[in-house]
PDB file of N, CA and C in Angstrom:
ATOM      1  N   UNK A   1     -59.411  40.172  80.280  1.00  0.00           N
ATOM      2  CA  UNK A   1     -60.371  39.454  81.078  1.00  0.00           C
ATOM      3  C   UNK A   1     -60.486  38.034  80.531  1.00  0.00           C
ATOM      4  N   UNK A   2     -60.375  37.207  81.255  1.00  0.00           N
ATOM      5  CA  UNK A   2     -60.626  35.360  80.867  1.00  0.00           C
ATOM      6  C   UNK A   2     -61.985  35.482  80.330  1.00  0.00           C
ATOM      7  N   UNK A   3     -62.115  34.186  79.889  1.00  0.00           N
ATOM      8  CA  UNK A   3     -63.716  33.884  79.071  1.00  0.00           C
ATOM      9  C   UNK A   3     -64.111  32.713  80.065  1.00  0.00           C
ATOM     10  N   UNK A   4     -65.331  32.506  79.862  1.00  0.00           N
ATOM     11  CA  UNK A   4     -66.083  31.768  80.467  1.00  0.00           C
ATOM     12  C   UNK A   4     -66.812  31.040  79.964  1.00  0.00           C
ATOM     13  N   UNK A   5     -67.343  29.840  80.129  1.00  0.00           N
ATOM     14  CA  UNK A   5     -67.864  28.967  79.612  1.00  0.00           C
ATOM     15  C   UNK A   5     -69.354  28.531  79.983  1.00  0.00           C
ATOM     16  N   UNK A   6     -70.504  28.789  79.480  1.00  0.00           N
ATOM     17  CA  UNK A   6     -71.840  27.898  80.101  1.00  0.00           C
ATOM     18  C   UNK A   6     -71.841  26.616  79.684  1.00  0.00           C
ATOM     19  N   UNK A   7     -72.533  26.065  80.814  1.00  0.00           N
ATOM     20  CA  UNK A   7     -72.496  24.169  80.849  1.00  0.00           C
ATOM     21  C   UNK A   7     -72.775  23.678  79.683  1.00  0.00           C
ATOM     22  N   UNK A   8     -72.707  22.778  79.522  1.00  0.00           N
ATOM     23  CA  UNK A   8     -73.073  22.034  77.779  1.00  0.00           C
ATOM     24  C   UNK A   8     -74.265  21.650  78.724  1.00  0.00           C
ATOM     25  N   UNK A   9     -75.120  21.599  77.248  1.00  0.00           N
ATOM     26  CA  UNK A   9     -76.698  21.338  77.416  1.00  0.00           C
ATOM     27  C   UNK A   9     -77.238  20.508  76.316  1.00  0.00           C
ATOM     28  N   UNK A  10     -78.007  19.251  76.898  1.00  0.00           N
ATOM     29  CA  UNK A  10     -78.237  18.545  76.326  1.00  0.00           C
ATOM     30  C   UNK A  10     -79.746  18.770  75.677  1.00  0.00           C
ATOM     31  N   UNK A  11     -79.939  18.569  74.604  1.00  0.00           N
ATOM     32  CA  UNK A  11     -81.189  19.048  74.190  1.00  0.00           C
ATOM     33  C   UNK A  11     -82.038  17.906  72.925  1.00  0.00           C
ATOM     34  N   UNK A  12     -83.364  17.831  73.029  1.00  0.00           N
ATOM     35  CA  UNK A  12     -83.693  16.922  71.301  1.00  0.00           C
ATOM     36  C   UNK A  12     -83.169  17.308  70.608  1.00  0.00           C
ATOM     37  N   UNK A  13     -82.821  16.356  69.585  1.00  0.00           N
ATOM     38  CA  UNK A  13     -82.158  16.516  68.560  1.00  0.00           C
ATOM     39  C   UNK A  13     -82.961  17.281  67.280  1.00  0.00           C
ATOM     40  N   UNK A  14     -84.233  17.574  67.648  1.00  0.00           N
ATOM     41  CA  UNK A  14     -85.241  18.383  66.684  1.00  0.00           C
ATOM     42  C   UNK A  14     -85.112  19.603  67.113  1.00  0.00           C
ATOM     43  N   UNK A  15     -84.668  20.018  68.587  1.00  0.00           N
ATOM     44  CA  UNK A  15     -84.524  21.148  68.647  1.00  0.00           C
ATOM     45  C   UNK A  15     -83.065  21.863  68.089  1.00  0.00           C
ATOM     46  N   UNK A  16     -81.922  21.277  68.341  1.00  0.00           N
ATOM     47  CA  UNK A  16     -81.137  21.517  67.494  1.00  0.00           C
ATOM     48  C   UNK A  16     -81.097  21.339  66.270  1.00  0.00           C
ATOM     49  N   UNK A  17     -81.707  20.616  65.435  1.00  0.00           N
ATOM     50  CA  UNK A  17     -82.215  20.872  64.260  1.00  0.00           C
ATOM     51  C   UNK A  17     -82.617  22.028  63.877  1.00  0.00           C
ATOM     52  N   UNK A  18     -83.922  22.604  64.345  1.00  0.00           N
ATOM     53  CA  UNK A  18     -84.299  23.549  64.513  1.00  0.00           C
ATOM     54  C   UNK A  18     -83.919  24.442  64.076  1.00  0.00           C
ATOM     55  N   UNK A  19     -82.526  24.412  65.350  1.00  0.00           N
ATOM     56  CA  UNK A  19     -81.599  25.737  65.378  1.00  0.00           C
ATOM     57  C   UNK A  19     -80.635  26.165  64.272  1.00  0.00           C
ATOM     58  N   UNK A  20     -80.386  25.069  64.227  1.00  0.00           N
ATOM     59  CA  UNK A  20     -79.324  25.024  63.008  1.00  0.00           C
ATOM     60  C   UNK A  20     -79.938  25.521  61.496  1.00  0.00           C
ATOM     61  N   UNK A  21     -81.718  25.206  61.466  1.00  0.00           N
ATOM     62  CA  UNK A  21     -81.851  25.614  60.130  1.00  0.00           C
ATOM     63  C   UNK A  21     -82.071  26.891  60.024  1.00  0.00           C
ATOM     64  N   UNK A  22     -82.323  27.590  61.074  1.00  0.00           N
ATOM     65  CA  UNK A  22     -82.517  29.206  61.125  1.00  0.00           C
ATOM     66  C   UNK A  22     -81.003  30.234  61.223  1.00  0.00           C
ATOM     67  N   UNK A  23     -80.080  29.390  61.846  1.00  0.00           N
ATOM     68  CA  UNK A  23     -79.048  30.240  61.381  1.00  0.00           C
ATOM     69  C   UNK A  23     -78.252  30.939  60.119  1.00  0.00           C
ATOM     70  N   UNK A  24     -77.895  32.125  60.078  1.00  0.00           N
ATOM     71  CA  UNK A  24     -77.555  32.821  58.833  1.00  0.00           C
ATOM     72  C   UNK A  24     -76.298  32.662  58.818  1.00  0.00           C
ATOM     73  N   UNK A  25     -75.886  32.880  56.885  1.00  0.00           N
ATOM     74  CA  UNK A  25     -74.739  32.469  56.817  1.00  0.00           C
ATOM     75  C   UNK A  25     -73.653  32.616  57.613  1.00  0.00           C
ATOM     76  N   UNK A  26     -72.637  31.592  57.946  1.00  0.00           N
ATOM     77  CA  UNK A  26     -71.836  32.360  58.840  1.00  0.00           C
ATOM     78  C   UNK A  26     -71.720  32.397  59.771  1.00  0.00           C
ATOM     79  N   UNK A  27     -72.872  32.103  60.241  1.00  0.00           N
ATOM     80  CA  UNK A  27     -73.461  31.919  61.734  1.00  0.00           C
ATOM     81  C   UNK A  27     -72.751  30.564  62.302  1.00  0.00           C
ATOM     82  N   UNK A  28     -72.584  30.688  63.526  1.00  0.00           N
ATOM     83  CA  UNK A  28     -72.006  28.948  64.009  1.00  0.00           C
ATOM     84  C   UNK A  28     -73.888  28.865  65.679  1.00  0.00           C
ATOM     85  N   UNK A  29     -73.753  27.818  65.911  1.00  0.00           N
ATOM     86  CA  UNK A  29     -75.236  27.684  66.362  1.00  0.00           C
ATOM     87  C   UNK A  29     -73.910  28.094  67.984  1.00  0.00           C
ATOM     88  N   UNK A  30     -72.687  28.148  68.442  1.00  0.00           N
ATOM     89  CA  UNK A  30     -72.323  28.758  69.568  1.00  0.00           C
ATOM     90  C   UNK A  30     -73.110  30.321  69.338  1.00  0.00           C
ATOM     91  N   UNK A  31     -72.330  31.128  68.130  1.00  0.00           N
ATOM     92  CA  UNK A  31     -72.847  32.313  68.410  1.00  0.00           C
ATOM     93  C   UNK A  31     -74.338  32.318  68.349  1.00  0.00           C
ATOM     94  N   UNK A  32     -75.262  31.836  67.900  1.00  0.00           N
ATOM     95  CA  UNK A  32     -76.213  32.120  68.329  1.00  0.00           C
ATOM     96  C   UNK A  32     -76.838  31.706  69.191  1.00  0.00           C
ATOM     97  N   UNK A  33     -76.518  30.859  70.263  1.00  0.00           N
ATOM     98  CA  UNK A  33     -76.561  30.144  71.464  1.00  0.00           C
ATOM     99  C   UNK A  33     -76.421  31.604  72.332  1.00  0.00           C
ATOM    100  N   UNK A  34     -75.357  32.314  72.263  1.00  0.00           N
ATOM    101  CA  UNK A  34     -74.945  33.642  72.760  1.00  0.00           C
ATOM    102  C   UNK A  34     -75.382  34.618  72.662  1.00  0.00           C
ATOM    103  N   UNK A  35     -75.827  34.618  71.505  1.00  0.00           N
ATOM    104  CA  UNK A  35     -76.808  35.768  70.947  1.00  0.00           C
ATOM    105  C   UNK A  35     -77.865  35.594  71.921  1.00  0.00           C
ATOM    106  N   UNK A  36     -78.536  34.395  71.720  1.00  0.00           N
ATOM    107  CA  UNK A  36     -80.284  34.260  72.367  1.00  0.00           C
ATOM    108  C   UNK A  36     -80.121  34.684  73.606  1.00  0.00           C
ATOM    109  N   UNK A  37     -78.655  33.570  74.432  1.00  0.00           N
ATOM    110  CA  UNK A  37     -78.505  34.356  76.194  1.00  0.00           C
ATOM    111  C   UNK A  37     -78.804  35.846  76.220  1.00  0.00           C
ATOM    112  N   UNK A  38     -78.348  36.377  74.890  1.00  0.00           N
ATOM    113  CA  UNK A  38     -77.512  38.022  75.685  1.00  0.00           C
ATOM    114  C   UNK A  38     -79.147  38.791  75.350  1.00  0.00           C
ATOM    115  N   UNK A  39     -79.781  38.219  74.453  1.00  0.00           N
ATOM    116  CA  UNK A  39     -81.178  38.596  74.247  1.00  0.00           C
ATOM    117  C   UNK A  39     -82.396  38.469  75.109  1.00  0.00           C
ATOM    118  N   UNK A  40     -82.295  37.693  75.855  1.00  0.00           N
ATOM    119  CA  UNK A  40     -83.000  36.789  77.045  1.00  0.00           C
ATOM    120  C   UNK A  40     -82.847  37.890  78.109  1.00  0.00           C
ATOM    121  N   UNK A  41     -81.781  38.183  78.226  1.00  0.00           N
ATOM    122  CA  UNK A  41     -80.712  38.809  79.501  1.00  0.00           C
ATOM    123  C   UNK A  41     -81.286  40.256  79.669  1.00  0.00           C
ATOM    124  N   UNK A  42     -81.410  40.570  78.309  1.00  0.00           N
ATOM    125  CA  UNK A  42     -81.819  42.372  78.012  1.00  0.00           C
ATOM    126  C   UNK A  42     -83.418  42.172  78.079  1.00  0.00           C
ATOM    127  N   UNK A  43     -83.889  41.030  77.431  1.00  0.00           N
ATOM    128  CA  UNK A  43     -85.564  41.013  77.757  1.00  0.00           C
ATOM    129  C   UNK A  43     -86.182  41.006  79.457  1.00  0.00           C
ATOM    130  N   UNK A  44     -85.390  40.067  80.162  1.00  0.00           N
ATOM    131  CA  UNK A  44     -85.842  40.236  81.550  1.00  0.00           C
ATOM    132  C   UNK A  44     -85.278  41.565  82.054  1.00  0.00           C
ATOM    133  N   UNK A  45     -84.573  41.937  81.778  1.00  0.00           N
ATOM    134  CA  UNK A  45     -84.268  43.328  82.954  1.00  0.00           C
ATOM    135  C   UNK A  45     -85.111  44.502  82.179  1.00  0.00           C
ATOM    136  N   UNK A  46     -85.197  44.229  80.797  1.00  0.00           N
ATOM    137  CA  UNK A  46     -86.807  45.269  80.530  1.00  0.00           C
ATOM    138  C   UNK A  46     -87.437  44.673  81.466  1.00  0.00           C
ATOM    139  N   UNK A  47     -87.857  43.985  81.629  1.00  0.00           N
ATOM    140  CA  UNK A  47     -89.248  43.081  81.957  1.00  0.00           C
ATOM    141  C   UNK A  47     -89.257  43.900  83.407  1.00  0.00           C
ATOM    142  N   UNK A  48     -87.867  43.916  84.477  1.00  0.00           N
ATOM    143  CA  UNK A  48     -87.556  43.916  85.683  1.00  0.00           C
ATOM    144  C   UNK A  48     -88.290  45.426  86.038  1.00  0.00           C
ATOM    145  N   UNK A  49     -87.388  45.716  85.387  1.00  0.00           N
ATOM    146  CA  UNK A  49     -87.559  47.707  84.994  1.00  0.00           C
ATOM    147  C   UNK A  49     -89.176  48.142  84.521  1.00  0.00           C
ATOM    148  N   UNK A  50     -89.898  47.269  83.728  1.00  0.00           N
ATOM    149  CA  UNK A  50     -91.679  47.624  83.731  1.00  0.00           C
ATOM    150  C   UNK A  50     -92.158  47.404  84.977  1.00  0.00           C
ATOM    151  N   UNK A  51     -91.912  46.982  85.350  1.00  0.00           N
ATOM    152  CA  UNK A  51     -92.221  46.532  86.286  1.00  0.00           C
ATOM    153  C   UNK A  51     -92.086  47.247  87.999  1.00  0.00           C
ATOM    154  N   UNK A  52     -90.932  47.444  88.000  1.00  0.00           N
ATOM    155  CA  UNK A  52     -90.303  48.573  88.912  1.00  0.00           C
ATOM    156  C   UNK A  52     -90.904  49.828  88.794  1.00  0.00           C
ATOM    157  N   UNK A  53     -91.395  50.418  87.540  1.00  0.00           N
ATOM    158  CA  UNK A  53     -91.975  51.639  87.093  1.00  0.00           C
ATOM    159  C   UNK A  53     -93.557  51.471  87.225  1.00  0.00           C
ATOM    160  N   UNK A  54     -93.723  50.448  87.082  1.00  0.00           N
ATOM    161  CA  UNK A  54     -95.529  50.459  87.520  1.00  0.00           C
ATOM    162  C   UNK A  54     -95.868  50.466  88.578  1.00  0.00           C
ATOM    163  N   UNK A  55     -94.982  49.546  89.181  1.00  0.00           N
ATOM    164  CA  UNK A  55     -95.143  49.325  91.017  1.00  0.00           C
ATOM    165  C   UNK A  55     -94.766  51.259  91.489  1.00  0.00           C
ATOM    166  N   UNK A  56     -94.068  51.807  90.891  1.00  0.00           N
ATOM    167  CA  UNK A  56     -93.947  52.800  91.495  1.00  0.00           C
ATOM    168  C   UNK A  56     -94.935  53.896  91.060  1.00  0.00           C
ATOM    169  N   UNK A  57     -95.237  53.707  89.837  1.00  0.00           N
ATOM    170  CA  UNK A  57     -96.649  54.616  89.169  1.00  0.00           C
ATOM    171  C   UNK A  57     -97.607  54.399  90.482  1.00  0.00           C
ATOM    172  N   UNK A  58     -98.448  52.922  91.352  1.00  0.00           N
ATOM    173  CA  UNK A  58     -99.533  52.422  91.567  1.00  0.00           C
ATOM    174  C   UNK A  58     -98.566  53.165  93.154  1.00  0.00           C
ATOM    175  N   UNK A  59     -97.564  53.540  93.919  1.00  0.00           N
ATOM    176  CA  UNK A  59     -97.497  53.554  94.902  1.00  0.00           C
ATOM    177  C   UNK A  59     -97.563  55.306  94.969  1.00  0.00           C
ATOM    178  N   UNK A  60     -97.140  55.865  93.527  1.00  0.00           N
ATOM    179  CA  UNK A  60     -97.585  57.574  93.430  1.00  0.00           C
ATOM    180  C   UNK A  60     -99.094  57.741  93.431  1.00  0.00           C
ATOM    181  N   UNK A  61     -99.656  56.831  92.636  1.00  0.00           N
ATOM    182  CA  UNK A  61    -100.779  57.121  92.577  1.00  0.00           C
ATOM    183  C   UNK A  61    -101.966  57.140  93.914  1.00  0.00           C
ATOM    184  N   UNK A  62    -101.043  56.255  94.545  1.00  0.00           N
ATOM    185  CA  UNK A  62    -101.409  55.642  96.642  1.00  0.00           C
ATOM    186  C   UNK A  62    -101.469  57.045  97.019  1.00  0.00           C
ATOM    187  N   UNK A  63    -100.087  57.967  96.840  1.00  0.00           N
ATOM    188  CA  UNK A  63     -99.929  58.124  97.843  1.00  0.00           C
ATOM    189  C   UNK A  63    -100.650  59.701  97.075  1.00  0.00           C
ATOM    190  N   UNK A  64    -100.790  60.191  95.816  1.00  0.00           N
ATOM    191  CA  UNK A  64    -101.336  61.286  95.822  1.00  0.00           C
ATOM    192  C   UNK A  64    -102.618  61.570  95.524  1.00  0.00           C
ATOM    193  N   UNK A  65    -103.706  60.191  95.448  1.00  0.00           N
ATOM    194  CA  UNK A  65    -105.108  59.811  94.879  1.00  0.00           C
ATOM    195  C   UNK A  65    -104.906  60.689  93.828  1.00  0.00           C
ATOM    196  N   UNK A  66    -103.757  60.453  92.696  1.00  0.00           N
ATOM    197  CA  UNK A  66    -104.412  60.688  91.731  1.00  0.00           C
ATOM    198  C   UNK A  66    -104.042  59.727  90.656  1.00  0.00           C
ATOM    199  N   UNK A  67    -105.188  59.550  89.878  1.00  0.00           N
ATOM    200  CA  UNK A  67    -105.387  57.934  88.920  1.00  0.00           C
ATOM    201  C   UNK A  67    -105.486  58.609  87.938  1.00  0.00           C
ATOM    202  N   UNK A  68    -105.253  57.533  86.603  1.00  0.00           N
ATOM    203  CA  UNK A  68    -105.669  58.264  85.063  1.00  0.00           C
ATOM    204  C   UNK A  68    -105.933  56.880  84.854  1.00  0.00           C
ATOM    205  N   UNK A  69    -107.324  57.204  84.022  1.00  0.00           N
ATOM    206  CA  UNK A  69    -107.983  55.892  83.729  1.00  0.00           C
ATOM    207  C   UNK A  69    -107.577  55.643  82.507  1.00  0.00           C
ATOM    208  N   UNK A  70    -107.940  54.314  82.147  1.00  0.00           N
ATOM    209  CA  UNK A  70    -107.128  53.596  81.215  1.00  0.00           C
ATOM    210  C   UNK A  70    -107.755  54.139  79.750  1.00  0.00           C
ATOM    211  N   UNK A  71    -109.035  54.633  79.925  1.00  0.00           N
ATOM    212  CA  UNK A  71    -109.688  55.484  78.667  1.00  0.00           C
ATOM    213  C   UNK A  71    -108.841  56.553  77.997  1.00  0.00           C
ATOM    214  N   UNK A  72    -108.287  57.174  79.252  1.00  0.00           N
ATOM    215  CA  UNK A  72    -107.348  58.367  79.117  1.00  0.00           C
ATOM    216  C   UNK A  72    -106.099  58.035  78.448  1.00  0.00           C
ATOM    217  N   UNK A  73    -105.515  56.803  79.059  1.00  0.00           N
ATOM    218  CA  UNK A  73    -104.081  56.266  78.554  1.00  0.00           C
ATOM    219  C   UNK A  73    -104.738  55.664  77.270  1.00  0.00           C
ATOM    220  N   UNK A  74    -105.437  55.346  76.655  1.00  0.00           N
ATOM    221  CA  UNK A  74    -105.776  54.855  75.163  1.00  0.00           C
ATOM    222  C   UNK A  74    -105.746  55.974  74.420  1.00  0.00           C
ATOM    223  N   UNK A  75    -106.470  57.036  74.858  1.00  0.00           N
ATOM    224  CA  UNK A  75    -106.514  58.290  74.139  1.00  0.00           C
ATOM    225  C   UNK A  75    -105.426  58.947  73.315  1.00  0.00           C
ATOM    226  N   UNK A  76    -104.447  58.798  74.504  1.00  0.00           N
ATOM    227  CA  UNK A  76    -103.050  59.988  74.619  1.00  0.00           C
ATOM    228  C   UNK A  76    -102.455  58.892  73.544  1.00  0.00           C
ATOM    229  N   UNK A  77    -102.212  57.749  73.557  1.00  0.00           N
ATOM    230  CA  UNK A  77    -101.689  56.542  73.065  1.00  0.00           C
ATOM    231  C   UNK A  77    -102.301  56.929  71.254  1.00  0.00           C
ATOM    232  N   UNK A  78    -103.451  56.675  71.682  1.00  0.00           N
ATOM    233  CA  UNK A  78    -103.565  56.871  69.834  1.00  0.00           C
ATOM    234  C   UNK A  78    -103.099  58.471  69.556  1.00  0.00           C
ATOM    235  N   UNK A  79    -103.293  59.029  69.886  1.00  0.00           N
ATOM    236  CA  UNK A  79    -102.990  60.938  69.563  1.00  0.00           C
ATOM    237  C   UNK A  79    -101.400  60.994  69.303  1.00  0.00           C
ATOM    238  N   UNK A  80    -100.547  59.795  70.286  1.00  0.00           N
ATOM    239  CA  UNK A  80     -99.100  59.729  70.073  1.00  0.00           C
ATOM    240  C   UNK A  80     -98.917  58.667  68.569  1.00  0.00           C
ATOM    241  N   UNK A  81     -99.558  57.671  68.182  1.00  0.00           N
ATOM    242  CA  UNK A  81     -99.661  56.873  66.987  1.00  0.00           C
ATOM    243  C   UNK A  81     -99.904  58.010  66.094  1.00  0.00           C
ATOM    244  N   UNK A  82    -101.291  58.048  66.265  1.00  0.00           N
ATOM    245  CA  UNK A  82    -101.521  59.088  64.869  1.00  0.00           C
ATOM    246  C   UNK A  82    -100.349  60.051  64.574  1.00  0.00           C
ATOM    247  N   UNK A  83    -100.006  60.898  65.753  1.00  0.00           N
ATOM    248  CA  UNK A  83     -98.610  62.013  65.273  1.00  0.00           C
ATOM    249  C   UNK A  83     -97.679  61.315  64.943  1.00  0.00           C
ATOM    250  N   UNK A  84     -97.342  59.977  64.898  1.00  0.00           N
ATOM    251  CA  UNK A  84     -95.955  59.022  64.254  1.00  0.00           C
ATOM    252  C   UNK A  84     -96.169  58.727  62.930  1.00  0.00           C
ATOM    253  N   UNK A  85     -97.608  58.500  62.971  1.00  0.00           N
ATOM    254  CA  UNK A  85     -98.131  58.039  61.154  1.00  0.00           C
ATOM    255  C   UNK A  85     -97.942  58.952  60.231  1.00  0.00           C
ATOM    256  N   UNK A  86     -98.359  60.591  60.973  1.00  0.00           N
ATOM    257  CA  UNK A  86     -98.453  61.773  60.234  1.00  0.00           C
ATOM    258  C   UNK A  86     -96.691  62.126  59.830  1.00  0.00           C
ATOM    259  N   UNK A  87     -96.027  62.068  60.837  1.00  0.00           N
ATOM    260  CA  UNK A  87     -94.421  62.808  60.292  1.00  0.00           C
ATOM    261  C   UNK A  87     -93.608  61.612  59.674  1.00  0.00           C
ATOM    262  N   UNK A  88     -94.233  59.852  59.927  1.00  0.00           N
ATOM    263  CA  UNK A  88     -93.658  59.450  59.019  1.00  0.00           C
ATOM    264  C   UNK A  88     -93.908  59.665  56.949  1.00  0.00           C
ATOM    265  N   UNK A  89     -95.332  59.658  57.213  1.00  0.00           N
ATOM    266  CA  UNK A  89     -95.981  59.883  55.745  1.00  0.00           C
ATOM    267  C   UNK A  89     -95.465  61.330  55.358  1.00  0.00           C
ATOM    268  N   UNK A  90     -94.927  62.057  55.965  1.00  0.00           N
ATOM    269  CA  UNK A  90     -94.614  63.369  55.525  1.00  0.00           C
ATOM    270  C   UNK A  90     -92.869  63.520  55.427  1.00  0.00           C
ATOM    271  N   UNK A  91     -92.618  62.148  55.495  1.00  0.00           N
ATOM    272  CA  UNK A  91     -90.764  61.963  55.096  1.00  0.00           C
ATOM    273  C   UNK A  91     -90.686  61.614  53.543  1.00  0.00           C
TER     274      UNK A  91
END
């Protein structure tokens, strides 16, 4: 498969600064130019996908009146924390 190229981008020179001082050894500021895209890329299509799943939670919940209040989702939420705290402290 050929490679492809994104546009050169002109940017302050503090922001490439920036960049350059956070890279690890080894690092060239392309690959992490690539890195951030491919990170960006996977953050919005989470983002896409929460999103898709709530809209569809709020259109189950339409269509079968049934709701769980947010007291409830805190509840279950800590009861799932606490059981993570407990089997990690018990490794």
């Amino acid at each position: 498969m050929k490679t492809a190229s994104f546009p050169s981008l002109r940017v302050d020179p503090a922001l490439r600064q920036a960049a350059e001082e956070v890279l690890l050894e080894g690092e060239s500021l392309s690959g992490f130019v690539e890195q951030s895209v491919r990170a960006n890329i996977e953050r919005r299509k989470a983002q896409d996908e929460f999103i898709a799943r709530g809209l569809a939670s709020r259109e189950e919940a339409k269509r079968t009146g049934v709701y769980i209040s947010s007291a409830d989702v805190i509840t279950a939420l800590r009861s799932q924390l606490a059981k993570g705290k407990r089997e990690a402290a018990s490794k």
